[in-house]
Protein backbone atom coordinates (compact mmCIF):
# COMPACT_ATOMS: atom_id res chain seq x y z
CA UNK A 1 39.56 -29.92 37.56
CA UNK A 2 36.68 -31.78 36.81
CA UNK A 3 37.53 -32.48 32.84
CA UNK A 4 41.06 -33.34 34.44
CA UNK A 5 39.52 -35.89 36.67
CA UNK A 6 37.54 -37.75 33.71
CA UNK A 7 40.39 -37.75 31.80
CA UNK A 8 42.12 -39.43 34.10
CA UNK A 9 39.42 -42.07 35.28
CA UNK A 10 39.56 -43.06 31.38
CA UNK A 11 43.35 -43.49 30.90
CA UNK A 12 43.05 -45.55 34.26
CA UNK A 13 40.81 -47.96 32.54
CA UNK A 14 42.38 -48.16 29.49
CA UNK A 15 45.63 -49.29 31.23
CA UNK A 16 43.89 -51.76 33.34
CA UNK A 17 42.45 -53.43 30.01
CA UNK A 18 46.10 -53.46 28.77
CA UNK A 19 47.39 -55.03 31.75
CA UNK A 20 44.51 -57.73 31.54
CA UNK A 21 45.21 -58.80 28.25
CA UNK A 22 48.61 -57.43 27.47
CA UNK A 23 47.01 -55.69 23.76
CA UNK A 24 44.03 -54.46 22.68
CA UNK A 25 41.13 -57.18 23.58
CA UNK A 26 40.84 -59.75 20.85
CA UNK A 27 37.30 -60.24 19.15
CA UNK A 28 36.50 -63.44 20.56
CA UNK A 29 32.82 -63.95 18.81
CA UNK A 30 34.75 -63.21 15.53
CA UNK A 31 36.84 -66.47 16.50
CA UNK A 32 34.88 -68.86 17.50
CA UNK A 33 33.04 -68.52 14.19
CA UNK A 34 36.26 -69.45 12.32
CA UNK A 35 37.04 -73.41 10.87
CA UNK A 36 39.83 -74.77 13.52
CA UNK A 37 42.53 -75.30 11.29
CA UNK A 38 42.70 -71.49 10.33
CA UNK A 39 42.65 -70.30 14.31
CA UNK A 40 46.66 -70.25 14.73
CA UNK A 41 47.45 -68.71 11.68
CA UNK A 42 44.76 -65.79 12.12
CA UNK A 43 45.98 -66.08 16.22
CA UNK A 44 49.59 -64.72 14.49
CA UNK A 45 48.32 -62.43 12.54
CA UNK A 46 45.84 -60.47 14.98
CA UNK A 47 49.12 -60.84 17.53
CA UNK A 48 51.59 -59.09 15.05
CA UNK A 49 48.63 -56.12 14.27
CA UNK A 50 48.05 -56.01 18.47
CA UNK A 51 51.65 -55.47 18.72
CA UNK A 52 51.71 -52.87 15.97
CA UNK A 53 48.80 -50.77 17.76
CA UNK A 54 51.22 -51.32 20.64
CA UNK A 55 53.72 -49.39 19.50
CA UNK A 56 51.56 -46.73 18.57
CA UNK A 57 49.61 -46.06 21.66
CA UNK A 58 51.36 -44.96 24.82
CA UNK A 59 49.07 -43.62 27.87
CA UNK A 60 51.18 -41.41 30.24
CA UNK A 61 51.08 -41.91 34.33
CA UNK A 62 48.77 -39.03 35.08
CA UNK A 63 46.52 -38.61 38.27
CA UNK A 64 44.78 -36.08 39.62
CA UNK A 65 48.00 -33.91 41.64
CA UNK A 66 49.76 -33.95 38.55
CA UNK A 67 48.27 -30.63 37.57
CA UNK A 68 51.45 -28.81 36.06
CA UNK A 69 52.73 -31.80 33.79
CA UNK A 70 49.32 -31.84 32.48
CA UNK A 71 49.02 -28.76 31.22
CA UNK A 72 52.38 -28.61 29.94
CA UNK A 73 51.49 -31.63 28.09
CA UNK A 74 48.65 -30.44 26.74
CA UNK A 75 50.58 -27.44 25.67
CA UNK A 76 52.79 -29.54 23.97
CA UNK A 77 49.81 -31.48 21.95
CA UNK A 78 48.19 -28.98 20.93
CA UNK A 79 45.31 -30.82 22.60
CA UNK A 80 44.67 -34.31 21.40
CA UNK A 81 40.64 -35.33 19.96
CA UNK A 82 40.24 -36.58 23.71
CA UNK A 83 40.35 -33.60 25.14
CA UNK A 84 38.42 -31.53 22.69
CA UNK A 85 35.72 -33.82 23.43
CA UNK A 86 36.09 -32.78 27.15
CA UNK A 87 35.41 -29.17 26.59
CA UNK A 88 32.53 -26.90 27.27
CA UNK A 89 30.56 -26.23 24.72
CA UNK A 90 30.94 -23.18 23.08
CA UNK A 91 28.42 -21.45 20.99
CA UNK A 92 29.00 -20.24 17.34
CA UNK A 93 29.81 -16.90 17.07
CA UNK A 94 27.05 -14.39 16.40
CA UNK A 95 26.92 -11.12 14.88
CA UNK A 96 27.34 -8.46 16.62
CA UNK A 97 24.74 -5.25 16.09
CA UNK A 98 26.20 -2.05 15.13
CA UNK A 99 26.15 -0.21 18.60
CA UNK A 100 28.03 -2.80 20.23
CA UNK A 101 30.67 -2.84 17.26
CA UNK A 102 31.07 0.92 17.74
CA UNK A 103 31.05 0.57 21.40
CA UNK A 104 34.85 1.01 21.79
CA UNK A 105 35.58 3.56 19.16
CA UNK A 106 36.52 6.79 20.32
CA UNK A 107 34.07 9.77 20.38
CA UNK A 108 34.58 11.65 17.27
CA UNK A 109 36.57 8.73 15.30
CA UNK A 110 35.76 8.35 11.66
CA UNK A 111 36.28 4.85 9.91
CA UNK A 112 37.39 4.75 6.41
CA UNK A 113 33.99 3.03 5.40
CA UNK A 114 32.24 5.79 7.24
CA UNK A 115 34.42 8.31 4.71
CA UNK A 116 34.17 6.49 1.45
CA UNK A 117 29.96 6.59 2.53
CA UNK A 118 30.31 10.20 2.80
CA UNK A 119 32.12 10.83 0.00
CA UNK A 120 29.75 8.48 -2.11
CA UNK A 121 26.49 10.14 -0.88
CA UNK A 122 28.29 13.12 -1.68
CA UNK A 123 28.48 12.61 -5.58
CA UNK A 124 25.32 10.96 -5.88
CA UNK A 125 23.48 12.63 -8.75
CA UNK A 126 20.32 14.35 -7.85
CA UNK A 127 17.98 12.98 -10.87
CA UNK A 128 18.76 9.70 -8.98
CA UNK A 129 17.33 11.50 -5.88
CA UNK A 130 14.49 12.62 -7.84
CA UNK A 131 13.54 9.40 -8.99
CA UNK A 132 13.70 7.23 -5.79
CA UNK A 133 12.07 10.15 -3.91
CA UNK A 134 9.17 10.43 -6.43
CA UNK A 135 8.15 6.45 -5.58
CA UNK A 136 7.71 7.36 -1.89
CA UNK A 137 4.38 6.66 -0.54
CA UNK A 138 2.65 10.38 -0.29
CA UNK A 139 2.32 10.39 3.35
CA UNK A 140 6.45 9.56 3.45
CA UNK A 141 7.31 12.25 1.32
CA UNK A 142 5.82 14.93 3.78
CA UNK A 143 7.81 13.88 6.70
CA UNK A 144 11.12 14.00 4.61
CA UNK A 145 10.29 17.51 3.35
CA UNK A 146 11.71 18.63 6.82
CA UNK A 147 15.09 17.29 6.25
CA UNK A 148 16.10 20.12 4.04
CA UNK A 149 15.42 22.98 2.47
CA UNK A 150 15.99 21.29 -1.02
CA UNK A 151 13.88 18.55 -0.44
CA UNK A 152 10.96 21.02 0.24
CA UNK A 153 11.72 22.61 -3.07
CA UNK A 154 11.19 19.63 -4.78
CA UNK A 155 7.89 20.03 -5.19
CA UNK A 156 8.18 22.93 -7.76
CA UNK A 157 10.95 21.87 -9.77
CA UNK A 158 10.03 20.87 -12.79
CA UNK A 159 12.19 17.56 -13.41
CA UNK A 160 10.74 16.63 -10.11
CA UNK A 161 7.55 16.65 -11.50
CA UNK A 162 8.93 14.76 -15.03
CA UNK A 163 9.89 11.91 -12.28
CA UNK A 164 6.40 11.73 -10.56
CA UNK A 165 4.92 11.96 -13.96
CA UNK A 166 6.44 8.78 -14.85
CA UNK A 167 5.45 6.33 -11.50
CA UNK A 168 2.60 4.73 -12.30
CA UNK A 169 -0.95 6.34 -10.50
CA UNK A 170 -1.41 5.27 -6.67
CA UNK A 171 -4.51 3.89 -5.29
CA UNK A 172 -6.86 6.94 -5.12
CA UNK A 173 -7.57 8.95 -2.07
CA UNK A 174 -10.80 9.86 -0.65
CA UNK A 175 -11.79 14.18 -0.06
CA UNK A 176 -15.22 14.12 1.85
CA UNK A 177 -16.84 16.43 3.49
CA UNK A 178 -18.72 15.38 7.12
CA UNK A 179 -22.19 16.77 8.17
CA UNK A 180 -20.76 18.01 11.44
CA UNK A 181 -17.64 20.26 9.97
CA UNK A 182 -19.16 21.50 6.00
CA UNK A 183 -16.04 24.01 6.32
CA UNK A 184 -12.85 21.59 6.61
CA UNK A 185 -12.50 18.15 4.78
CA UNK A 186 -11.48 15.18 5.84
CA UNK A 187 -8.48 12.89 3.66
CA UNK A 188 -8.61 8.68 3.54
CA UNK A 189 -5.92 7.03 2.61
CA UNK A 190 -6.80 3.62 1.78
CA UNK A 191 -3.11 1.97 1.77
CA UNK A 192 -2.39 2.81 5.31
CA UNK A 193 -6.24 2.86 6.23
CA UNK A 194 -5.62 6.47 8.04
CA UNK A 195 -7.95 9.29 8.00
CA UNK A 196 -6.34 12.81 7.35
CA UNK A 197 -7.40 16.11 8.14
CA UNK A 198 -6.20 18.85 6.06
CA UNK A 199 -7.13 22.81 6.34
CA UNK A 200 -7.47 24.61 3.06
CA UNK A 201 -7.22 27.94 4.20
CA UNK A 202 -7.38 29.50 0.92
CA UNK A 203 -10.88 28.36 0.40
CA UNK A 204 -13.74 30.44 2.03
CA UNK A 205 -14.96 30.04 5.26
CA UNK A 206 -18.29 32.00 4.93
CA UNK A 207 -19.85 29.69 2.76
CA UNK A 208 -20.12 25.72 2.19
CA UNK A 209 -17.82 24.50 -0.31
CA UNK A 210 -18.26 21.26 -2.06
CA UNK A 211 -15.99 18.56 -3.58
CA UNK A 212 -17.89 17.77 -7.49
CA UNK A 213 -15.02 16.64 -9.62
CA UNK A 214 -11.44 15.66 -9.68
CA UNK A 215 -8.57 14.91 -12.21
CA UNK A 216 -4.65 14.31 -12.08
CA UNK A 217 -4.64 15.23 -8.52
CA UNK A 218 -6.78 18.19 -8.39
CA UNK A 219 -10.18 18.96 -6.80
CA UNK A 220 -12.85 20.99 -8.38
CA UNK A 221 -14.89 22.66 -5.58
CA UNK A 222 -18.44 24.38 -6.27
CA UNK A 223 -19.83 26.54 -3.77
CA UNK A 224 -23.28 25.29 -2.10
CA UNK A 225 -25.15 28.39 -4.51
CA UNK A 226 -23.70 27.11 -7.69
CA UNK A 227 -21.86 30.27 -8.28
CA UNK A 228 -18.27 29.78 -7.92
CA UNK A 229 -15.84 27.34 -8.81
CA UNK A 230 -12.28 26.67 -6.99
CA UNK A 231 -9.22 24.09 -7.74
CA UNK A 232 -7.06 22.88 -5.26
CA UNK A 233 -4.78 20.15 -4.43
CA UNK A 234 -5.74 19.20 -0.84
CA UNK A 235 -1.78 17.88 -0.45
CA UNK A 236 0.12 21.08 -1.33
CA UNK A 237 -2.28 23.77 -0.86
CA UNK A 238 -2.31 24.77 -4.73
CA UNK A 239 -5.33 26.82 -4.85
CA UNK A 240 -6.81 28.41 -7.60
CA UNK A 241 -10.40 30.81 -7.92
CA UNK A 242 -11.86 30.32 -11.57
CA UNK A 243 -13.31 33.25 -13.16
CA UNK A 244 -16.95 34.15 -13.06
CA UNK A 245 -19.10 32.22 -15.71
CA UNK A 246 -20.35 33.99 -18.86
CA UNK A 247 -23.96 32.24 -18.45
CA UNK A 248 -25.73 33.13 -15.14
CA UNK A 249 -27.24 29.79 -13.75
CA UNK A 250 -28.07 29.69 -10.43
CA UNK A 251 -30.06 26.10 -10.44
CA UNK A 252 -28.16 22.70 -9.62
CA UNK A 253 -25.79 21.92 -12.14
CA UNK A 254 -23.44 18.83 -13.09
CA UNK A 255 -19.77 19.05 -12.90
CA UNK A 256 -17.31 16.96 -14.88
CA UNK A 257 -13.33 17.16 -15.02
CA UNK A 258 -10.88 15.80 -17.12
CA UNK A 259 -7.28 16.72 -18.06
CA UNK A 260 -5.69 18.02 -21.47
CA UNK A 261 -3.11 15.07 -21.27
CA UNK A 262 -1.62 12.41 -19.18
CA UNK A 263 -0.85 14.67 -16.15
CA UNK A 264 -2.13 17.89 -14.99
CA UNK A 265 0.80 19.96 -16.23
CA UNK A 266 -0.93 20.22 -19.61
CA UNK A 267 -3.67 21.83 -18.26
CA UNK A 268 -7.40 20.58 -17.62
CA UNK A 269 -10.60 21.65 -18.88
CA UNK A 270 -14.01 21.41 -16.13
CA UNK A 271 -17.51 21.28 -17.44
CA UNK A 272 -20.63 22.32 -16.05
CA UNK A 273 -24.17 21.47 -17.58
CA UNK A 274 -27.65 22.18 -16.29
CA UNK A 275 -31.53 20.25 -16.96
CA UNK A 276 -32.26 23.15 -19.50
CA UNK A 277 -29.41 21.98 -21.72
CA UNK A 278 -27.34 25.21 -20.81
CA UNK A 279 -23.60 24.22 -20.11
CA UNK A 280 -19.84 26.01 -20.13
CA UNK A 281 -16.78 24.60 -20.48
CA UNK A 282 -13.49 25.85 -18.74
CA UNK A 283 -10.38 25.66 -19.95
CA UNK A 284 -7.44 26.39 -17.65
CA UNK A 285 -4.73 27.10 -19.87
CA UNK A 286 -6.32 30.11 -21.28
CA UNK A 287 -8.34 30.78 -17.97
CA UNK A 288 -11.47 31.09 -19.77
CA UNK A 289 -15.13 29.83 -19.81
CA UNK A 290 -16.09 29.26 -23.42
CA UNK A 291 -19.35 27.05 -24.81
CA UNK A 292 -17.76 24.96 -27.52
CA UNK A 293 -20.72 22.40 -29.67
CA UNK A 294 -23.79 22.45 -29.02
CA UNK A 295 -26.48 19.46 -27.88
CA UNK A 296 -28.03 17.82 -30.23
CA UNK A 297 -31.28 18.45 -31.71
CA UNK A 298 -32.84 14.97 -30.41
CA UNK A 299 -31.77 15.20 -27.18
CA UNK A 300 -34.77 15.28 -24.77
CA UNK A 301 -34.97 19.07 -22.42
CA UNK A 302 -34.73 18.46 -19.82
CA UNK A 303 -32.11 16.41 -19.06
CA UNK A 304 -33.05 14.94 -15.45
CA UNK A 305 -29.69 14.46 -14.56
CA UNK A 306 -29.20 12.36 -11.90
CA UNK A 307 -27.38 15.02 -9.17
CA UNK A 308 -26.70 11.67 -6.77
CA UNK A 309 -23.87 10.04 -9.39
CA UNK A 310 -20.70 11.66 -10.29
CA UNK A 311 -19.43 12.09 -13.96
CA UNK A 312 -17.37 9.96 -15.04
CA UNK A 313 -14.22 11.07 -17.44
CA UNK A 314 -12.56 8.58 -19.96
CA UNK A 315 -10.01 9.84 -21.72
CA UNK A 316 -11.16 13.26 -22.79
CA UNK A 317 -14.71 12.66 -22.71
CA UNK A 318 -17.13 13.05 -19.50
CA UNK A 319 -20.33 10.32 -18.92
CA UNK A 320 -23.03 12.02 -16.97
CA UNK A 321 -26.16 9.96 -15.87
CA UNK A 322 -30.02 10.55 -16.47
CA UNK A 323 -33.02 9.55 -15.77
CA UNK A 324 -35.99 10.79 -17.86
CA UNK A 325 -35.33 8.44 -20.34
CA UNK A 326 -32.98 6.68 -18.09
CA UNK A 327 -29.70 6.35 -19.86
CA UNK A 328 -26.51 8.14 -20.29
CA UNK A 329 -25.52 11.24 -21.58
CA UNK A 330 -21.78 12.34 -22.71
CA UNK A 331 -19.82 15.31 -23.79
CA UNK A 332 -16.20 15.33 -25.36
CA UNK A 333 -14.71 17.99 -24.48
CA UNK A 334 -12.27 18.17 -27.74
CA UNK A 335 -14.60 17.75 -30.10
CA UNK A 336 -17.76 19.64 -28.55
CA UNK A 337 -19.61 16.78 -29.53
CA UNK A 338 -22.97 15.69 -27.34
CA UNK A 339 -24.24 12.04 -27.20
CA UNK A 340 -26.95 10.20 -25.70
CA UNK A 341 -27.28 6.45 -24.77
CA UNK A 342 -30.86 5.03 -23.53
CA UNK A 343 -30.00 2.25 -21.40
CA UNK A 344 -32.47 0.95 -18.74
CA UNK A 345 -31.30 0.64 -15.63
CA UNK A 346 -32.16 -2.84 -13.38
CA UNK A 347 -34.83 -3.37 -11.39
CA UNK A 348 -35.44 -2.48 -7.80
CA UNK A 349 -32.32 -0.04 -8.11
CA UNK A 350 -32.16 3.20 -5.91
CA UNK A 351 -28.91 5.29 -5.25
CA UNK A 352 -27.04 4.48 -8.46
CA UNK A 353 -23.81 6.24 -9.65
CA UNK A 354 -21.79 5.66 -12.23
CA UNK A 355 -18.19 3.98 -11.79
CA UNK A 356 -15.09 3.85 -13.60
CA UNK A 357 -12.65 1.36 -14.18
CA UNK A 358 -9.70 0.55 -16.85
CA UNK A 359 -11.77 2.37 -19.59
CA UNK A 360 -15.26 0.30 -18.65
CA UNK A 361 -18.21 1.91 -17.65
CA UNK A 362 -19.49 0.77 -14.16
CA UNK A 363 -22.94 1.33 -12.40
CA UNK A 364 -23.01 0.97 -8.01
CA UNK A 365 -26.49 0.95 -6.43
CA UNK A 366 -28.50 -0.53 -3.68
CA UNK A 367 -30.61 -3.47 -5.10
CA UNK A 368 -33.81 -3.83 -2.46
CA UNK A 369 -36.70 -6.38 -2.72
CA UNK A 370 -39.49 -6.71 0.04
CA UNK A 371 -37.17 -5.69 2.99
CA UNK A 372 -33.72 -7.27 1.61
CA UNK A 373 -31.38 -4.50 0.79
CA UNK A 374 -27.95 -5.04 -1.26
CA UNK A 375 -25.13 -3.38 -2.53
CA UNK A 376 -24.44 -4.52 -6.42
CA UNK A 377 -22.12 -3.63 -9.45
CA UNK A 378 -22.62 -3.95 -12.74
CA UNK A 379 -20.38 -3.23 -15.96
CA UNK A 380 -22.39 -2.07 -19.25
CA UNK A 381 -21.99 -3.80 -22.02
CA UNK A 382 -21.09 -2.07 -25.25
CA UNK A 383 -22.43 -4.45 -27.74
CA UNK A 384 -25.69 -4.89 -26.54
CA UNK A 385 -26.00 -1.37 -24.13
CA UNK A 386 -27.61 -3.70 -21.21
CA UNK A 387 -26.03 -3.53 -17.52
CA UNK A 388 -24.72 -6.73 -16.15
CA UNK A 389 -24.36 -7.53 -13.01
CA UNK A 390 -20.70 -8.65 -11.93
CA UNK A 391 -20.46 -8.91 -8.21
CA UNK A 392 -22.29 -8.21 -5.25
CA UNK A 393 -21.71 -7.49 -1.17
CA UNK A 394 -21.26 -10.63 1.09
CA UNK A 395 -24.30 -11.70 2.15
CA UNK A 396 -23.52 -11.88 5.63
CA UNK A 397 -23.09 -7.73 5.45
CA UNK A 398 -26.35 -7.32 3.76
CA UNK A 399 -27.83 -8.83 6.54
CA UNK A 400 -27.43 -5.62 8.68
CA UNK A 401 -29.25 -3.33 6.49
CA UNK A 402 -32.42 -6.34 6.46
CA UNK A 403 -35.48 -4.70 7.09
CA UNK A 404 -33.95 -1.29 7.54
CA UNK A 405 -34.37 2.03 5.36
CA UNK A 406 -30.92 2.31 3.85
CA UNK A 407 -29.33 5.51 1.84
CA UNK A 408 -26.13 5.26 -0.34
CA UNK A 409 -24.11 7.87 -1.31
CA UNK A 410 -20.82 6.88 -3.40
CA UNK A 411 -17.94 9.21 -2.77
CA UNK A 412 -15.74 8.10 -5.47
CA UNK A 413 -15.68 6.28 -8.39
CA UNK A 414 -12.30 5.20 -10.29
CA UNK A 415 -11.19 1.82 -9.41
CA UNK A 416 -11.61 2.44 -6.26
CA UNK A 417 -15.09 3.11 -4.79
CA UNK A 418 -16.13 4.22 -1.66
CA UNK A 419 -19.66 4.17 -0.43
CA UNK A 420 -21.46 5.53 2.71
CA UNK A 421 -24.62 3.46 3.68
CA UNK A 422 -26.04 5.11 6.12
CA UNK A 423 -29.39 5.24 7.95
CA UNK A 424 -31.36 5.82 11.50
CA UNK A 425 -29.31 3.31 13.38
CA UNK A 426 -26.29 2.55 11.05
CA UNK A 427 -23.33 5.07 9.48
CA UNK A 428 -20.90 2.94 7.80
CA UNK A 429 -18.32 3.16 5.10
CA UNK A 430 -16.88 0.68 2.90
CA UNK A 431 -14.40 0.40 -0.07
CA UNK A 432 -14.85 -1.91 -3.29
CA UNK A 433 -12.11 -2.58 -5.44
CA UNK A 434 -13.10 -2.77 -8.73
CA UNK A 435 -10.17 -5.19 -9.82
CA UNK A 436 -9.38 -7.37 -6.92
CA UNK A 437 -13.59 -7.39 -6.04
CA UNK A 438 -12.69 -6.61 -2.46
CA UNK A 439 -15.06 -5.28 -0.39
CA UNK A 440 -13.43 -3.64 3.18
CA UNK A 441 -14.73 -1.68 5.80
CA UNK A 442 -13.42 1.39 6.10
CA UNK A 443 -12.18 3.10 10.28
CA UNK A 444 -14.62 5.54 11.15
CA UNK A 445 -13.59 9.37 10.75
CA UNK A 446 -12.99 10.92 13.95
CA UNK A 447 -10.97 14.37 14.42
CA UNK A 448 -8.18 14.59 16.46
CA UNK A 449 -8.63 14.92 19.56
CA UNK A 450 -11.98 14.12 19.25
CA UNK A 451 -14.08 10.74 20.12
CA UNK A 452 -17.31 11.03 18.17
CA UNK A 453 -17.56 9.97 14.51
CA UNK A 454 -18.33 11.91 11.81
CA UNK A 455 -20.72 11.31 9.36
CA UNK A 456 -19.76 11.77 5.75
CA UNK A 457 -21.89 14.13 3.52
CA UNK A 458 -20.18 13.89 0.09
CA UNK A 459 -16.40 13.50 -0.93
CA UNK A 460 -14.53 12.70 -4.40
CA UNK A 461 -11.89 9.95 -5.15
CA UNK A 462 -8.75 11.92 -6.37
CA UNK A 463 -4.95 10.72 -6.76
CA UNK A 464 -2.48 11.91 -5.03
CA UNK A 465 0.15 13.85 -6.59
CA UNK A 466 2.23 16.51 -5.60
CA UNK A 467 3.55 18.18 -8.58
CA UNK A 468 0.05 19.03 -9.64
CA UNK A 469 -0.59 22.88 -9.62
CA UNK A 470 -4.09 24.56 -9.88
C-alpha cells in the first residue's frame, strides 16, 4: 500500500501540471533567449511536438481505493519503468553452499553427477595415484595411510618408490637426541615448525644410541661404546643391525654416510675412521665391512679429528674436519682414495662444523672477542683454500649471549642447519638457511603431555623419505 500511495501522489501531480498548462511545460528561459521575429514560428512548432507527446501519454484516474484495477493493470503492463523504480530492493542472488543445495534431496538419492564422479574415480589409473600421493607433505601421507589397506601398502611397492624417487628432496628434518630421554629421539619438522616424537623400538634400550650420519633418508646410529652400528628410517621403522667390524676399535671414531646413487635403493656405503689412521668401510649391498685404499703416506698420525663437526658427503666422497694441522681431510669412497687439505681456520673460532650446501663446502662456528659472542658462516674457497665469511646472526640476537659463556653444537648440516646454543642461563635452538640466509628460532621440544623443555644433546639433519629401506 505504501508504493501504491506514491504512485498515486505522482500521477496526481503530473495531471495537475497538465491541467495548468494544457501540455508539457514549455522552456521559458530557452525563449526568452530567442530574436523576436523567430518566437511564433518556434511557438508552432514546440505546440505541434506538445501535442504529439499528448497523444502519447495518458495517466489513468487511480487513487488509493482503487486497489483491484490497479493490480489488474499492472498485470496487464507487465509493470511499466515507474513502478520498477518503486520496488524493494532485492539483492543479487548468491550461491548457495553445498549442504543447503542438498538440503531437499531425499536420503539415499544419487544425482547423475554424483554417478559419473563415481564412476570416474573408479577408472582412475593408479600410477596417477602414485604420483600425486608421492608429492604429499610427509606428515600428510601418514594420516591417509589409514584410509585403506592399499594406501598402507604403498610404501613397499616398488613403482611407489620410482614416484618418490622422482619429487625433488624436501627441506631436511631434524633426529636429535635430548639430555633428559638418551633412549627415544625427538623429530623437527621445519615446514610445519612441529616437533615429533617417534619410538624406534627395534633399537636397544639397554644402551645409549647415537644419531652420527645420515643419507637418502636413513640414519646411521653408533652405540655410546663405539661398537655397534644400526640403520633406520625414523618414519617407517626400517631397521637394520650391521655386522660386527673386522678391526676391533673401541676409541672415538668418525662416521660418514653417503649413498651408491641418487636414492637409497642402490644401496649406501658408511665409513668409520679413527686418530690412528685405522678406518672400515661398509657396504650395504653386500653386507660387508671391507678396508678399500689406504691413507696416504704424508698424512700426519694422528689425525685430531674434530669429534664436534659432522662429515660432510658430496657426491660419493665424505669431508671430515681436523685440527692438528687444522684443515680438512677426505675419503672417496669409490675410489679408496685419501686426501688432505691444510686450511686455517679464522680467528677467535670455537665450536666449528662443517656445512653443506649445493656442492660448496661450508664452515658454522661461534666467533667470540673480549665478551662479544657470534654465530658466523663461511664458504671455502676453492681457488685460494681460505674461508670467507658470508653472513652472520642479527646483531640484536647476539646480544643475548654478550658477556655469557656460550656452547654450540650443530645438529645438521645440508642446506639446512640447525644449531643449539646453549649455556647456564640460555637453551635455545635456531635454524639457518643456507640459501635464503634466514635465520629462525626454532619452538622448544617438549613431550607430550609434558611442560618442561628438553634440552638437545646431538641430532642429524636427514630427508624424509618413505620408500627408503635399511
Amino acid at each position: 500500500m505504501e508504493e501504491l500511495t506514491m504512485l498515486g501522489q505522482l500521477i496526481g501531480q503530473l495531471q495537475e501540471l497538465l491541467q495548468l498548462y494544457g501540455s508539457f511545460p514549455p522552456n521559458h528561459n530557452n525563449n526568452l533567449l530567442l530574436p523576436h521575429h523567430h518566437h511564433h514560428h518556434l511557438h508552432f512548432q514546440s505546440y505541434q511536438q506538445q501535442q504529439h507527446h499528448l497523444n502519447r501519454w495518458c495517466f489513468p484516474n487511480i487513487d488509493d481505493s482503487s486497489t483491484d484495477d490497479y493490480d489488474g493493470l499492472m498485470m496487464a503492463a507487465g509493470k511499466s519503468r515507474i513502478c520498477k523504480m518503486l520496488e524493494p530492493f532485492k539483492p543479487p542472488p548468491t550461491k548457495k553452499s553445498r549442504k543447503e543445495r542438498n538440503r531437499g534431496k531425499l536420503p539415499g538419492a544419487t544425482s547423475t553427477a554424483e554417478v559419473m564422479e563415481q564412476e570416474i574415480w573408479k577408472e582412475f589409473p593408479e600410477d596417477l595415484f602414485e604420483a600425486v600421493i608421492a608429492r604429499l607433505p610427509v606428515a600428510t601421507f601418514f594420516r591417509f595411510r589409514s584410509v585403506c589397506r592399499k594406501w598402507n601398502s604403498l610404501l613397499t611397492s616398488q613403482s611407489f618408490s620410482q614416484h618418490c624417487a622422482q619429487v625433488p628432496q624436501a627441506i631436511p628434518w631434524f633426529y636429535t637426541i635430548t639430555h633428559e630421554n638418551v633412549n627415544s629421539g625427538a623429530m623437527y619438522d621445519p615446514s610445519l615448525k612441529k616437533w615429533h616424537h617417534p619410538t624406534i623400538s627395534s633399537l636397544p634400550t639397554k644402551m645409549i644410541i647415537l644419531p652420527v650420519a645420515s643419507a637418502g633418508g636413513l640414519v646411521c646410529f653408533l652405540d655410546i661404546g663405539h661398537r655397534n652400528f644400526y640403520v633406520c628410517n625414523p618414519l617407517t621403522q626400517s631397521f637394520k643391525e650391521l655386522p660386527a667390524r673386522s678391526v676391533k676399535v673401541w676409541s672415538r671414531v668418525a662416521v660418514g654416510m653417503t649413498l651408491n646413487g641418487n636414492s637409497a635403493s642402490g644401496g649406501y656405503k658408511i665409513l668409520w675412521v679413527g686418530c690412528d689412521g685405522e678406518y672400515e668401510v661398509y657396504d650395504s649391498v653386500k653386507n660387508l665391512w671391507t678396508r678399500p685404499g689406504s691413507m696416504l703416506s704424508n698424512m700426519k698420525l694422528p689425525l685430531s679429528l674434530n669429534f664436534r663437526s659432522q662429515a660432510v658427503s658430496i657426491d660419493s666422497t665424505l669431508y671430515f674436519m681436523r685440527s692438528d694441522p687444522e684443515g680438512i681431510v677426505s675419503y672417496d669412497v669409490v675410489t679408496g682414495i685419501w686426501k688432505q687439505f691444510i686450511i686455517p681456520a679464522p680467528l677467535h673460532l670455537s665450536d666449528h662444523t662443517l656445512a653443506e650446501c649445493g656442492g660448496r663446502i661450508m664452515l658454522v662456528g661461534l666467533l667470540t672477542k673480549n665478551a662479544a659472542t657470534c654465530v658466523c658462516i663461511w664458504e671455502l674457497q676453492k681457488m685460494t683454500l681460505l674461508w670467507k665469511e658470508v653472513d652472520r646472526m642479527p646483531n640484536i640476537w647476539c646480544l643475548d649471549f654478550y658477556g655469557k659463556h656460550v656452547r654450540m653444537t650443530c645438529l645438521g648440516n645440508r642446506g639446512l642447519l640447525m644449531l643449539s646454543l646453549r649455556s647456564r642461563q640460555m637453551n635455545r635452538l635456531v635454524t639457518y638457511n643456507v640459501i635464503s640466509r634466514e635465520w629462525l628460532k626454532v619452538p622448544g621440544c617438549v613431550v607430550p603431555r609434558g611442560r618442561k623443555r628438553q634440552w638437545i644433546a646431538c641430532g642429524t639433519a636427514f630427508h624424509p623419505c618413505l620408500t627408503a629401506m635399511a
